[in-house]
PDB file of N, CA and C in Angstrom:
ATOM      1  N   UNK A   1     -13.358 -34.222  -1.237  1.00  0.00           N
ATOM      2  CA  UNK A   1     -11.966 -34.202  -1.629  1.00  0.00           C
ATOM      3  C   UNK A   1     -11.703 -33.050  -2.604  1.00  0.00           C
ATOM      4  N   UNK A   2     -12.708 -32.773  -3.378  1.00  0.00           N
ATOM      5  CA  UNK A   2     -12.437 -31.538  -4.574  1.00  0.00           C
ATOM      6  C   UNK A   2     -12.276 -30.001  -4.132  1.00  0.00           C
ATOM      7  N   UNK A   3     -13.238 -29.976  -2.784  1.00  0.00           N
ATOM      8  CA  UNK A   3     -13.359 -28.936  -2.045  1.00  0.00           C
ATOM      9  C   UNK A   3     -11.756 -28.330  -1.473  1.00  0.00           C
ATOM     10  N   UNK A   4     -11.315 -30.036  -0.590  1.00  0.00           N
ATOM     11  CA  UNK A   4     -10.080 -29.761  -0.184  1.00  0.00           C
ATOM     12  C   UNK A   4      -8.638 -29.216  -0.763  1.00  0.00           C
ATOM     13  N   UNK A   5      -8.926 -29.967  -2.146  1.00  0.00           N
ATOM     14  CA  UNK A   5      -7.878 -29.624  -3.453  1.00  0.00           C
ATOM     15  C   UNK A   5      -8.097 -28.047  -3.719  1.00  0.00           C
ATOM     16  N   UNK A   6      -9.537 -27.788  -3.704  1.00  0.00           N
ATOM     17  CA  UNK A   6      -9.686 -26.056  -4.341  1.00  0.00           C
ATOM     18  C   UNK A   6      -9.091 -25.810  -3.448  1.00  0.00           C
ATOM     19  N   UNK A   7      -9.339 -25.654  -2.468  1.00  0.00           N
ATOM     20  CA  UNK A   7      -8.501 -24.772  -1.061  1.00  0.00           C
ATOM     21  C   UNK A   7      -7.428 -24.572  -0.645  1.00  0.00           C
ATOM     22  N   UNK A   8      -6.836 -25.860  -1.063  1.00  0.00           N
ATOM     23  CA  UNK A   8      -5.216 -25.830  -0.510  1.00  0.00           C
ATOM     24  C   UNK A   8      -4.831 -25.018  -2.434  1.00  0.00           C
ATOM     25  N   UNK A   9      -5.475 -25.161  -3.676  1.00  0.00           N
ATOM     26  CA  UNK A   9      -5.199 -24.533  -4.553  1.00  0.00           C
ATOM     27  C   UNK A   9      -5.279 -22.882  -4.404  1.00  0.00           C
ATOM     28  N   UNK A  10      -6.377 -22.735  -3.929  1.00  0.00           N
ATOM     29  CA  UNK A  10      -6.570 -20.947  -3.541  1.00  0.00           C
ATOM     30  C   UNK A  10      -5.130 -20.634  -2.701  1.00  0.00           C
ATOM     31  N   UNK A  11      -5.007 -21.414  -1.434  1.00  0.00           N
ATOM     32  CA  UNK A  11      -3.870 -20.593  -0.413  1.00  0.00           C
ATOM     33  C   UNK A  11      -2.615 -20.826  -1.251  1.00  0.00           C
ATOM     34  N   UNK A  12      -2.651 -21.388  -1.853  1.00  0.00           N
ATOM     35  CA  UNK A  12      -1.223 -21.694  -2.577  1.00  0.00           C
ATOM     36  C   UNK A  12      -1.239 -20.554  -3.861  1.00  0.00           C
ATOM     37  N   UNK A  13      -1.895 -20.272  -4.323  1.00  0.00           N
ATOM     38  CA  UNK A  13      -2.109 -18.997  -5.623  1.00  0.00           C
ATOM     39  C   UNK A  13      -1.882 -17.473  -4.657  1.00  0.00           C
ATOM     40  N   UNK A  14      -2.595 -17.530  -3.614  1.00  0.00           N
ATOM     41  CA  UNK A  14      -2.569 -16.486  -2.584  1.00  0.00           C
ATOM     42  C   UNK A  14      -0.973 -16.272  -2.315  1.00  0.00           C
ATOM     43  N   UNK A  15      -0.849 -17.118  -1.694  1.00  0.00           N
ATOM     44  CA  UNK A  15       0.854 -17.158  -1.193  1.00  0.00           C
ATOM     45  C   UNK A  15       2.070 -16.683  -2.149  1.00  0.00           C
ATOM     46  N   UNK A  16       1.636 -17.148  -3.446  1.00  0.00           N
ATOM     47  CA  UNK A  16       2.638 -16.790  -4.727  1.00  0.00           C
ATOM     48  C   UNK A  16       2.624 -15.414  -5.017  1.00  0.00           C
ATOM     49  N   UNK A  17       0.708 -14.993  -4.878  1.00  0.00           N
ATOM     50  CA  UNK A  17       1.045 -13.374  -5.227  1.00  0.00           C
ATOM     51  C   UNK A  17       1.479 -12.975  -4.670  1.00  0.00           C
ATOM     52  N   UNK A  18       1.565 -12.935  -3.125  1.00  0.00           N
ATOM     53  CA  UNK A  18       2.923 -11.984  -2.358  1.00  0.00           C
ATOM     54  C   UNK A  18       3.909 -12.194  -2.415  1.00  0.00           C
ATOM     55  N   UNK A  19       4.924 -13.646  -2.725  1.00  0.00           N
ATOM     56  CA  UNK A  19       5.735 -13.850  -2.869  1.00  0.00           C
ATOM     57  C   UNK A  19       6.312 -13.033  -4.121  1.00  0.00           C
ATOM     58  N   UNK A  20       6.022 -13.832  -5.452  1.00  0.00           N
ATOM     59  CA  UNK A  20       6.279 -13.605  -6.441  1.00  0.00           C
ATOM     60  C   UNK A  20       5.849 -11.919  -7.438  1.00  0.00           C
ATOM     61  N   UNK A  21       4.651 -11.479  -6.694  1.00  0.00           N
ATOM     62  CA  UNK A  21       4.310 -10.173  -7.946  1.00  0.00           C
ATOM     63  C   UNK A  21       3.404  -9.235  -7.089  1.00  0.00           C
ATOM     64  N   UNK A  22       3.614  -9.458  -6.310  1.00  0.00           N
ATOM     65  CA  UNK A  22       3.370  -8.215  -4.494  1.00  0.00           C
ATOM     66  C   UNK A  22       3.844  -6.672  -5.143  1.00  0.00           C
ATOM     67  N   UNK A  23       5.015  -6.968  -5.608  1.00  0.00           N
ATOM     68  CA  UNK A  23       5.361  -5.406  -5.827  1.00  0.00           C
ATOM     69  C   UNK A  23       5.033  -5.211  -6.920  1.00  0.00           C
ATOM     70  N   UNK A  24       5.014  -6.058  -8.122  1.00  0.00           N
ATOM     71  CA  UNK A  24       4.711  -5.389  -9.334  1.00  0.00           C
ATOM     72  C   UNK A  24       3.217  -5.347  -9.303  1.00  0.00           C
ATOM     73  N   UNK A  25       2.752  -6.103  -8.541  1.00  0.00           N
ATOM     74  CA  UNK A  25       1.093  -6.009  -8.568  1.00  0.00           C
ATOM     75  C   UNK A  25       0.439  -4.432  -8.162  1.00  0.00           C
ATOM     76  N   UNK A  26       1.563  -3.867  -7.045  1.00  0.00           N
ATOM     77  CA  UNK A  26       1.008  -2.562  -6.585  1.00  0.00           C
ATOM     78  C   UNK A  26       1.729  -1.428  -7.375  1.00  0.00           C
ATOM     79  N   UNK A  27       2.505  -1.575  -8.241  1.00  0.00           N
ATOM     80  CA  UNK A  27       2.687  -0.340  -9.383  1.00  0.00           C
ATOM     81  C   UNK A  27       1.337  -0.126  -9.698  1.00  0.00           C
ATOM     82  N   UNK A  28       1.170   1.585  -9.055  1.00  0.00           N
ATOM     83  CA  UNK A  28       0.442   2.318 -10.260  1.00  0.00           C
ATOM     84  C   UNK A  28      -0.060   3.566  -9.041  1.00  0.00           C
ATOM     85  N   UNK A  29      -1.260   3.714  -9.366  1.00  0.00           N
ATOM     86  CA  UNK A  29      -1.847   4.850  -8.639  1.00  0.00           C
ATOM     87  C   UNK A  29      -2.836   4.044  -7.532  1.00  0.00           C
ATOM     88  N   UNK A  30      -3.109   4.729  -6.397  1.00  0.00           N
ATOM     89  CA  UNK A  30      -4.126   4.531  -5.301  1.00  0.00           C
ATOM     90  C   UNK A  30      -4.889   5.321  -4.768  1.00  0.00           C
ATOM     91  N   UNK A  31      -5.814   5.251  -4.510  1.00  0.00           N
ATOM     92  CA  UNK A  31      -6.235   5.855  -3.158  1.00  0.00           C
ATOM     93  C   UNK A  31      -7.832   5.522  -1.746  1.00  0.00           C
ATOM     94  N   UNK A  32      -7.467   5.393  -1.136  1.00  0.00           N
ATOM     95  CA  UNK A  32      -7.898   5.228   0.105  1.00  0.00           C
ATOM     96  C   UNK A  32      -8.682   6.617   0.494  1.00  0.00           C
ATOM     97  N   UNK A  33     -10.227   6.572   0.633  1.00  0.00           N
ATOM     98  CA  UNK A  33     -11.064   7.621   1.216  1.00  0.00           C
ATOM     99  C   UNK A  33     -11.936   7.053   2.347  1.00  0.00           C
ATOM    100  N   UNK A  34     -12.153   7.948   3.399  1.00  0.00           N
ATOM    101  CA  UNK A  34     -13.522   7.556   4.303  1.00  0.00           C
ATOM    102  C   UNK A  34     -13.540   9.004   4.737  1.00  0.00           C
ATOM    103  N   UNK A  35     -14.500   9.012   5.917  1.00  0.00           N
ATOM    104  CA  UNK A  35     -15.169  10.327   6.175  1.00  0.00           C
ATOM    105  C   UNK A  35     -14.463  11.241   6.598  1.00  0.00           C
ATOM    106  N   UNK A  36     -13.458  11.254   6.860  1.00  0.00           N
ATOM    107  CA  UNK A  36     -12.388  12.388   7.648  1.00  0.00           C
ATOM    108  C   UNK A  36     -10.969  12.590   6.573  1.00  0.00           C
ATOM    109  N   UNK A  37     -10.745  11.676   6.213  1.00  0.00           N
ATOM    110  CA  UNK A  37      -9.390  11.857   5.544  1.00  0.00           C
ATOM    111  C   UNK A  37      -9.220  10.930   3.736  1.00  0.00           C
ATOM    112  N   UNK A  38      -8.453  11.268   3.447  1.00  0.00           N
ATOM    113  CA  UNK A  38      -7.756  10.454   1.735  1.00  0.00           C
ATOM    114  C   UNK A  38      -6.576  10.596   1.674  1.00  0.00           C
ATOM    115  N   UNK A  39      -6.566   9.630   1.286  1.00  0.00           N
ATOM    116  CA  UNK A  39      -4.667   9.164   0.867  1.00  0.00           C
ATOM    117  C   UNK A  39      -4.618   8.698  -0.607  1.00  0.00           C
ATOM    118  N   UNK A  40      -3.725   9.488  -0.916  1.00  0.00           N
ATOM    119  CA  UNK A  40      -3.714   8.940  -2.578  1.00  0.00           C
ATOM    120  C   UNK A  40      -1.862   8.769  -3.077  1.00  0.00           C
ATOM    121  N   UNK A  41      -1.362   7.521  -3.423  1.00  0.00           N
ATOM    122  CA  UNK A  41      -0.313   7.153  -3.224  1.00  0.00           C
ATOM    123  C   UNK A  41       0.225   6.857  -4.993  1.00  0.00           C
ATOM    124  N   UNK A  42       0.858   6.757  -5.479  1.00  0.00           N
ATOM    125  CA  UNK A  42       1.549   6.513  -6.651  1.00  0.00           C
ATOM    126  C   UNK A  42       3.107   5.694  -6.730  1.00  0.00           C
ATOM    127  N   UNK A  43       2.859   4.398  -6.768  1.00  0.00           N
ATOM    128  CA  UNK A  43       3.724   3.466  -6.476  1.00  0.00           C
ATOM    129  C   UNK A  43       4.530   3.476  -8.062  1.00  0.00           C
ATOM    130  N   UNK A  44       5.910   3.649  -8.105  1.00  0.00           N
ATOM    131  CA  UNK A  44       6.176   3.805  -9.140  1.00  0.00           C
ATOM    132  C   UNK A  44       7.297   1.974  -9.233  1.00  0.00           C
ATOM    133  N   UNK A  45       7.655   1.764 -10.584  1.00  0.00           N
ATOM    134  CA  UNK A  45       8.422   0.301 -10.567  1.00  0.00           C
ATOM    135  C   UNK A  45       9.662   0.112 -10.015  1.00  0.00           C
ATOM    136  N   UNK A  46      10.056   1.701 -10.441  1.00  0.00           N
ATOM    137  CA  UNK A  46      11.543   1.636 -10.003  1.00  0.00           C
ATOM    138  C   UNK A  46      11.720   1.577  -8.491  1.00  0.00           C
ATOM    139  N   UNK A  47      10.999   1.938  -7.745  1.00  0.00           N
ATOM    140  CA  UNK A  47      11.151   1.783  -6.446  1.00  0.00           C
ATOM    141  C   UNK A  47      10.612   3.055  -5.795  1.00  0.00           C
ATOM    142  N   UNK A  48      10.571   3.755  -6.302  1.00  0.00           N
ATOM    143  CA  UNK A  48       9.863   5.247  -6.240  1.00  0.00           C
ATOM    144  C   UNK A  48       8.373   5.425  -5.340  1.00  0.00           C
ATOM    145  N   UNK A  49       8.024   6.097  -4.874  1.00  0.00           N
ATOM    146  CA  UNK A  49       6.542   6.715  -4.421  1.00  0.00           C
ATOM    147  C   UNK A  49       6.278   8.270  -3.890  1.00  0.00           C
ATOM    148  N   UNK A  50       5.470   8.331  -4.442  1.00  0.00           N
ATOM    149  CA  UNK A  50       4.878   9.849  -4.038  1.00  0.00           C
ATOM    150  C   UNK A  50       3.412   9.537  -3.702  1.00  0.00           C
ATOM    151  N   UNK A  51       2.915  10.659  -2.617  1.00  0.00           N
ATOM    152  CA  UNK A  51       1.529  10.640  -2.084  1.00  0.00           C
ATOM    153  C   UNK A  51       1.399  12.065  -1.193  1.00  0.00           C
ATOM    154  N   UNK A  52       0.038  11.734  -0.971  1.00  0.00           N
ATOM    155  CA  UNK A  52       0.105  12.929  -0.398  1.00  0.00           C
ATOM    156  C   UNK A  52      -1.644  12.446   0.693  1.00  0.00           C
ATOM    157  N   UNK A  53      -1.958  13.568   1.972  1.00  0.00           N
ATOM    158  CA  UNK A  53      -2.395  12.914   2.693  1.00  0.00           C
ATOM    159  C   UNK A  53      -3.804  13.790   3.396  1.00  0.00           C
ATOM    160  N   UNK A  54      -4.975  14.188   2.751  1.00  0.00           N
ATOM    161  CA  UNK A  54      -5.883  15.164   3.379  1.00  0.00           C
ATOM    162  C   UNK A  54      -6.502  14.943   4.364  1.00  0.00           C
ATOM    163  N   UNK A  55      -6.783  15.662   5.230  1.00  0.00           N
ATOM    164  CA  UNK A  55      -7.360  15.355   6.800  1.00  0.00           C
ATOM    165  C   UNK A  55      -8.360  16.525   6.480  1.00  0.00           C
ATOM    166  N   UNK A  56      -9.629  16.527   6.589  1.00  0.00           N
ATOM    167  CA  UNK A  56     -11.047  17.161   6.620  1.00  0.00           C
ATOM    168  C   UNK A  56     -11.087  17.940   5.522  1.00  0.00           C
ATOM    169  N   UNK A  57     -10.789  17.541   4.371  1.00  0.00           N
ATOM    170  CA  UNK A  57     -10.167  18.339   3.186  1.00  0.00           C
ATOM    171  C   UNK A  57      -9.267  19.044   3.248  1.00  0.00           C
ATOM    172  N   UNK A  58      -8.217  18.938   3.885  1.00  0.00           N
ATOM    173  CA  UNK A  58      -7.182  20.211   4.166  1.00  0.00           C
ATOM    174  C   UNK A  58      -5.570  18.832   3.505  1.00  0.00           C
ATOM    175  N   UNK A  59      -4.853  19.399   2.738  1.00  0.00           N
ATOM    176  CA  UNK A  59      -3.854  18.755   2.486  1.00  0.00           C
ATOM    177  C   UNK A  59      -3.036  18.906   3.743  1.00  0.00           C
ATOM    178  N   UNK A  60      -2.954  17.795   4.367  1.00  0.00           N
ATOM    179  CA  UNK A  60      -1.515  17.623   5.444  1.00  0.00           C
ATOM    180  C   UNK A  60      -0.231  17.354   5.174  1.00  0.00           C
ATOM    181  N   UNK A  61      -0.221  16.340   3.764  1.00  0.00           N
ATOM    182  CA  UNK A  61       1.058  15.998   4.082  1.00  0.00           C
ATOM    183  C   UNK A  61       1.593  15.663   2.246  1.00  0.00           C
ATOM    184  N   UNK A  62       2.405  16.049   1.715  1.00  0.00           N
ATOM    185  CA  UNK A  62       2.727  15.815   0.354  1.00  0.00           C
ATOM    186  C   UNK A  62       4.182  15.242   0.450  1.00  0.00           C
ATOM    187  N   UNK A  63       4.177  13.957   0.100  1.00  0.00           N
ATOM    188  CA  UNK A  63       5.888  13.610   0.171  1.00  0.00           C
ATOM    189  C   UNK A  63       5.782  12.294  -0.779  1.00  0.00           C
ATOM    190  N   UNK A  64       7.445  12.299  -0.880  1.00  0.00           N
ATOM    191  CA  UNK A  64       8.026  11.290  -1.823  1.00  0.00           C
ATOM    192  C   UNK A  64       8.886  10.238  -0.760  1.00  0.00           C
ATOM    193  N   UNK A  65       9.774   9.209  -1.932  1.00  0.00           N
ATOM    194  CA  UNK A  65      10.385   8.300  -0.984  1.00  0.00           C
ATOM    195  C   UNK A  65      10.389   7.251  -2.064  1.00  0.00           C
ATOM    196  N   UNK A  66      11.080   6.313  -1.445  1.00  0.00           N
ATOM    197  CA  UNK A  66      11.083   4.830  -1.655  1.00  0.00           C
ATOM    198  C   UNK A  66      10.703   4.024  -1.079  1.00  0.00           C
ATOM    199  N   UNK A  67      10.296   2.498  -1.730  1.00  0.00           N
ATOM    200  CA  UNK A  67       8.977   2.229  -0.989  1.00  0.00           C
ATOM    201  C   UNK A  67       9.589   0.224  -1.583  1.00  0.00           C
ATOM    202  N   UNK A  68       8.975  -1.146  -1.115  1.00  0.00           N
ATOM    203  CA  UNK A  68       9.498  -1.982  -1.444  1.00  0.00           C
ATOM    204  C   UNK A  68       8.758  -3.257  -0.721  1.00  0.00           C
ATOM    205  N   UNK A  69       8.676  -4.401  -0.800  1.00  0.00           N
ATOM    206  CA  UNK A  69       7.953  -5.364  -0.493  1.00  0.00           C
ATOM    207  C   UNK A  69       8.423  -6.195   0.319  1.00  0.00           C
ATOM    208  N   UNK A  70       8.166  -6.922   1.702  1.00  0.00           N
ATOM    209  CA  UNK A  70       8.871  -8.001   2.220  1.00  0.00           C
ATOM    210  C   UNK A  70       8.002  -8.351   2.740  1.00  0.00           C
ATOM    211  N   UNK A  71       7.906 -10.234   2.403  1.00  0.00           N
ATOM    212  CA  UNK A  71       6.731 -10.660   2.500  1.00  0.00           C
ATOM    213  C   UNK A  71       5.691  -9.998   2.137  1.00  0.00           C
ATOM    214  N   UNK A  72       4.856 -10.317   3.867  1.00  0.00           N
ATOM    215  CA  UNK A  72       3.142  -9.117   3.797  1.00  0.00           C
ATOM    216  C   UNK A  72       3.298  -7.716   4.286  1.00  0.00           C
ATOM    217  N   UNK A  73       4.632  -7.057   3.757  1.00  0.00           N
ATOM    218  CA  UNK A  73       4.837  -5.783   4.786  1.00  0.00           C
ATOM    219  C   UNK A  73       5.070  -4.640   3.547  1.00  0.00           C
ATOM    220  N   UNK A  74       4.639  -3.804   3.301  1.00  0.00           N
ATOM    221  CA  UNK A  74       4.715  -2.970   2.382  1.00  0.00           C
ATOM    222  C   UNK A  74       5.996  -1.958   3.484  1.00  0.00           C
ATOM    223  N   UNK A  75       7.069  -1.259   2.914  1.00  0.00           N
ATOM    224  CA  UNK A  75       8.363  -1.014   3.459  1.00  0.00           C
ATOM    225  C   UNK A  75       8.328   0.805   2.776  1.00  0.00           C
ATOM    226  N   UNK A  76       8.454   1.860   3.799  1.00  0.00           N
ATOM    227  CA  UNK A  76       8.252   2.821   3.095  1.00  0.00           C
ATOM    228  C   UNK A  76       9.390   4.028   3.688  1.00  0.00           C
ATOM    229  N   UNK A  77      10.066   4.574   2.826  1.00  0.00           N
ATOM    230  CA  UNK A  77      11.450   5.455   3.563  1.00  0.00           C
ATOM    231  C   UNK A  77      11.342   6.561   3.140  1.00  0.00           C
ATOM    232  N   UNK A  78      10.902   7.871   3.894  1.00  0.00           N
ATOM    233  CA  UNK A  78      10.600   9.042   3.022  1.00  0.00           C
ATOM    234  C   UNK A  78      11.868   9.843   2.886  1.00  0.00           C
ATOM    235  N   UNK A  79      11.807  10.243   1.670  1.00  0.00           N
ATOM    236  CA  UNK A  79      12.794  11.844   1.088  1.00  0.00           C
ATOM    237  C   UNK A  79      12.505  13.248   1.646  1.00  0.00           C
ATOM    238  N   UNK A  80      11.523  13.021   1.229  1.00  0.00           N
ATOM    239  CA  UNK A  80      10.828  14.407   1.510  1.00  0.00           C
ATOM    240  C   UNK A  80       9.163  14.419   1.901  1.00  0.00           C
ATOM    241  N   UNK A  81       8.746  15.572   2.005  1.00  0.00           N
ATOM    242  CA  UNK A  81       7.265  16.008   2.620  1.00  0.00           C
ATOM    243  C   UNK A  81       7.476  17.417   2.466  1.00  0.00           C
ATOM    244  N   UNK A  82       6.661  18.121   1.136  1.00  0.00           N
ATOM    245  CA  UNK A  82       6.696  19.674   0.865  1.00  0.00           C
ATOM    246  C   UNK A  82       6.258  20.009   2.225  1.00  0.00           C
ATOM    247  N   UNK A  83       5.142  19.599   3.070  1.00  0.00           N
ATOM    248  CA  UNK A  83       4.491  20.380   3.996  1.00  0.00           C
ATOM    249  C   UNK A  83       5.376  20.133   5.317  1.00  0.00           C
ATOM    250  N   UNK A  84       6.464  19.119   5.460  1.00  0.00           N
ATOM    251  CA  UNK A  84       7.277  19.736   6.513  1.00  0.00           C
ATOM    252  C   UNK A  84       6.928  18.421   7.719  1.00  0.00           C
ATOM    253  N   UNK A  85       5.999  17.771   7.340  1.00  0.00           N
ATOM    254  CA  UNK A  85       5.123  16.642   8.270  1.00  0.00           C
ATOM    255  C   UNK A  85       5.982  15.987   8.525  1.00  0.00           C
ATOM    256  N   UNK A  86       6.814  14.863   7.902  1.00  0.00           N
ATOM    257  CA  UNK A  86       7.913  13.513   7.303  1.00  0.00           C
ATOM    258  C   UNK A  86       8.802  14.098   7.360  1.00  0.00           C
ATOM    259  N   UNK A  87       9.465  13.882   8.662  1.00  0.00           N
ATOM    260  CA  UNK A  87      11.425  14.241   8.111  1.00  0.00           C
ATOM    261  C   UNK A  87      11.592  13.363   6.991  1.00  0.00           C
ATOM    262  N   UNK A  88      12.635  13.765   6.585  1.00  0.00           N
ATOM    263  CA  UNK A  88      13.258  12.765   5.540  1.00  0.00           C
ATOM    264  C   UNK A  88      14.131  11.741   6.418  1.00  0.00           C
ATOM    265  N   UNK A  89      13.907  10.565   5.898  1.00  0.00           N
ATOM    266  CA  UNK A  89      15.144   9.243   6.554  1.00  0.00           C
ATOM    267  C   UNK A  89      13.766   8.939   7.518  1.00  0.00           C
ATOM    268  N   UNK A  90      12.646   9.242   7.906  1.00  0.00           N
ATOM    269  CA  UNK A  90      11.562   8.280   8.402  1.00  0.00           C
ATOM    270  C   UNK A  90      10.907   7.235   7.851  1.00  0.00           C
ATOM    271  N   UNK A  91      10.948   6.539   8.438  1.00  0.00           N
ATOM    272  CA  UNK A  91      10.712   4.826   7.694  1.00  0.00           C
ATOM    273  C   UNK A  91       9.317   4.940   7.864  1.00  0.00           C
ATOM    274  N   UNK A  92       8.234   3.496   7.542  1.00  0.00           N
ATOM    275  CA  UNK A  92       7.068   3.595   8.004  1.00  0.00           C
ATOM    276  C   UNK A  92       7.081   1.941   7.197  1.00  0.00           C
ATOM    277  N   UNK A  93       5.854   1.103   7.817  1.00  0.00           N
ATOM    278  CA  UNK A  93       5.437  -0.051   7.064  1.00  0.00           C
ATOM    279  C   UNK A  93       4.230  -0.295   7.581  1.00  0.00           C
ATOM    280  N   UNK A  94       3.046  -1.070   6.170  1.00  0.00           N
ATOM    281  CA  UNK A  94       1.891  -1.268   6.886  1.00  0.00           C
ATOM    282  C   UNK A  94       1.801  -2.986   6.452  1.00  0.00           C
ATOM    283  N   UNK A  95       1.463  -3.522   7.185  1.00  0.00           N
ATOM    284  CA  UNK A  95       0.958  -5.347   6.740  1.00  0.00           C
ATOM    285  C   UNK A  95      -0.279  -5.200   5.343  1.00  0.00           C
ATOM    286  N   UNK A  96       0.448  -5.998   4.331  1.00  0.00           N
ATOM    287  CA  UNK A  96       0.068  -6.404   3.275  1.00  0.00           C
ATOM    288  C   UNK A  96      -1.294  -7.252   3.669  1.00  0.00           C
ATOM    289  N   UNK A  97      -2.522  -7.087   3.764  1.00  0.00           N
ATOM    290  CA  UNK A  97      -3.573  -8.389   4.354  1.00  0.00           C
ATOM    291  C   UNK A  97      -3.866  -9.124   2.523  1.00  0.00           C
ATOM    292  N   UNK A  98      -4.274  -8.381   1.480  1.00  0.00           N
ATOM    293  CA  UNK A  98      -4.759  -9.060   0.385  1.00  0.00           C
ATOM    294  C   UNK A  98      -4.798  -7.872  -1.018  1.00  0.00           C
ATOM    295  N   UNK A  99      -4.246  -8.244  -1.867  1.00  0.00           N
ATOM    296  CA  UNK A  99      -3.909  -7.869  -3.147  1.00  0.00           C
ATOM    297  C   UNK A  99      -4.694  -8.231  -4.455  1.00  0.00           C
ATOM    298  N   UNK A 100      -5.664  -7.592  -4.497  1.00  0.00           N
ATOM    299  CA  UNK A 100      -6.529  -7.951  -5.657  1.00  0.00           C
ATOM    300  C   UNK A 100      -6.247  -6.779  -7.525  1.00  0.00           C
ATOM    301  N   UNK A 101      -6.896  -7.259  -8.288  1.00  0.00           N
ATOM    302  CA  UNK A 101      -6.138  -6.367  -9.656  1.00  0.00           C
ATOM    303  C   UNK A 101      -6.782  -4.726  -9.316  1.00  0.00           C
ATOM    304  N   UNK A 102      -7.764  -4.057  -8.675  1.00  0.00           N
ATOM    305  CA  UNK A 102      -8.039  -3.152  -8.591  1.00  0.00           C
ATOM    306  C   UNK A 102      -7.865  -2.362  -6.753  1.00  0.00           C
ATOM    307  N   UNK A 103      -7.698  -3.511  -6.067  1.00  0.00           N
ATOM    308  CA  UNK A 103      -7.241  -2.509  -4.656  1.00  0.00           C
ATOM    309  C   UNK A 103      -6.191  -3.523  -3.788  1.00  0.00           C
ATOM    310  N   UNK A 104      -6.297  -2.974  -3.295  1.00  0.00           N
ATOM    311  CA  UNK A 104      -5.226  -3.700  -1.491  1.00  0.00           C
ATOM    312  C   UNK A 104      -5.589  -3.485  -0.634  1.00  0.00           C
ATOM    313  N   UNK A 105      -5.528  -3.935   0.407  1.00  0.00           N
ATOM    314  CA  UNK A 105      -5.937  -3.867   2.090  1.00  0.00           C
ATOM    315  C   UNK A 105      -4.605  -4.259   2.779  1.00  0.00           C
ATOM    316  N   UNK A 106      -4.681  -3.104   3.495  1.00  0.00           N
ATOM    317  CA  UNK A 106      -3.262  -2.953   4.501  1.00  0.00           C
ATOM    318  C   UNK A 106      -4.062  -2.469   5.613  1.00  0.00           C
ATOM    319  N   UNK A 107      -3.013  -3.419   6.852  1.00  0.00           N
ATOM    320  CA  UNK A 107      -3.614  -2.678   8.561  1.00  0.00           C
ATOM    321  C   UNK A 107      -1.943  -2.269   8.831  1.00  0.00           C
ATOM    322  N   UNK A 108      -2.667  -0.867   9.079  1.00  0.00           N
ATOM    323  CA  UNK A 108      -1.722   0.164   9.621  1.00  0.00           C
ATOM    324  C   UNK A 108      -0.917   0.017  10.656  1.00  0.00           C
ATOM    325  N   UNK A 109      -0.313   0.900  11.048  1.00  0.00           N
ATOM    326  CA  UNK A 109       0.540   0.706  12.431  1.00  0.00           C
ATOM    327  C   UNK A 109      -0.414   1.008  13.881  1.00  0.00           C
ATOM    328  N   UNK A 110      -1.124   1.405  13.529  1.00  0.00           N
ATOM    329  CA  UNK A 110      -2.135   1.974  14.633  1.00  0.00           C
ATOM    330  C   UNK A 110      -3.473   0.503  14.551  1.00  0.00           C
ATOM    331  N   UNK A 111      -3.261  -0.449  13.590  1.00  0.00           N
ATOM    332  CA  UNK A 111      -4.055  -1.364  13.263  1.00  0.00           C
ATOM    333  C   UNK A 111      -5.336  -1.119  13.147  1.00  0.00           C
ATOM    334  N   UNK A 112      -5.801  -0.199  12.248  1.00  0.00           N
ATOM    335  CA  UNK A 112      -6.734   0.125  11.197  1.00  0.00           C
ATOM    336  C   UNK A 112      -6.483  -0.421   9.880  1.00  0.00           C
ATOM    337  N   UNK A 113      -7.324  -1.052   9.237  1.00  0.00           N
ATOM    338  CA  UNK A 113      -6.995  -1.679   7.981  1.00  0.00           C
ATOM    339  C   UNK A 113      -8.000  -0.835   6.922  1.00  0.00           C
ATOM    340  N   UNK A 114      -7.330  -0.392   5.923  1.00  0.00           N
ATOM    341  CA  UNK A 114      -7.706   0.556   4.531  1.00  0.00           C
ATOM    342  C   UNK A 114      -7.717  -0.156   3.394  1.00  0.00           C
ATOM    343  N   UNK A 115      -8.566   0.189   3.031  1.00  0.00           N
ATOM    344  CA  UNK A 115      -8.738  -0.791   1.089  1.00  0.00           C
ATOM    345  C   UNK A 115      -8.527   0.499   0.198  1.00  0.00           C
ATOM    346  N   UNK A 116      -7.259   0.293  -0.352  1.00  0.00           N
ATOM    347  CA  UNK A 116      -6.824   1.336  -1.764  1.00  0.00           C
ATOM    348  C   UNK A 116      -7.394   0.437  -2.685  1.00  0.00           C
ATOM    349  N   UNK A 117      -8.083   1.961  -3.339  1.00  0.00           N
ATOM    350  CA  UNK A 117      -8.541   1.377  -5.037  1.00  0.00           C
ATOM    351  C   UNK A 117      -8.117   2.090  -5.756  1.00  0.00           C
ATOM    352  N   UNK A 118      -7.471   0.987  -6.832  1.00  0.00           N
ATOM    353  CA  UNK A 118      -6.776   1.796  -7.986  1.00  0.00           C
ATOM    354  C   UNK A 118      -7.567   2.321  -8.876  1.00  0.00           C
ATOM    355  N   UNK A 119      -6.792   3.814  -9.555  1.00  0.00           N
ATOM    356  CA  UNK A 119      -7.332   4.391 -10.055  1.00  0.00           C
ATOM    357  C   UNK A 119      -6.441   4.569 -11.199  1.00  0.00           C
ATOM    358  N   UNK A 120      -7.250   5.469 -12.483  1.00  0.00           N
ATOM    359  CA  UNK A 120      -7.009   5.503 -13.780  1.00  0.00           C
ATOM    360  C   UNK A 120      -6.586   4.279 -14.432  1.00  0.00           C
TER     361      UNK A 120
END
């Protein structure tokens, strides 16, 4: 019975952080590396984000935007992209999977899932 109580206690603590502090949980800096590419993102409170996007060490893509939480869906609308990549007014969203105090795991649109770890 104690087992059952922890459990339905865990999914219920789980459920609140996305509900309740999803977005303030991901204010700050990120970034996501593996063997080909890095993404390093800067989630700001006001609603703000900037990032930028290297493919074999080569910067591809530098842009800003606004960015916002629903449910498990991280919501992303770009301004700009210095390198020309991102029209501006292109949307994008990746599924929220789990939110811990130092990273996140999101599966992409292409359904690859990435673990950002925060940094500084």
């Amino acid at each position: 019975m104690r087992v059952v109580c922890a459990l339905i206690l865990c999914l219920m603590s789980s459920c609140a952080l996305f509900r309740g502090s999803a977005r303030q949980s991901l204010v700050g800096e990120w970034r996501y590396v593996d063997p080909v590419q890095s993404c390093h993102y800067t989630f700001k409170g006001d609603g703000l984000f900037t990032g930028e996007v290297t493919h074999r060490a080569k910067l591809v893509s530098k842009f800003a935007g606004r960015w916002s939480v629903e449910g498990h869906t991280i919501l992303y609308t770009y301004v700009s992209d210095a390198l020309g990549r991102i029209p501006a007014g292109a949307t994008d969203r990746d599924k929220l999977l789990s939110i811990q105090k130092d990273s996140f795991v999101i599966e992409a649109a292409d359904g690859s899932q990435r673990r950002y770890s925060r940094i500084k």
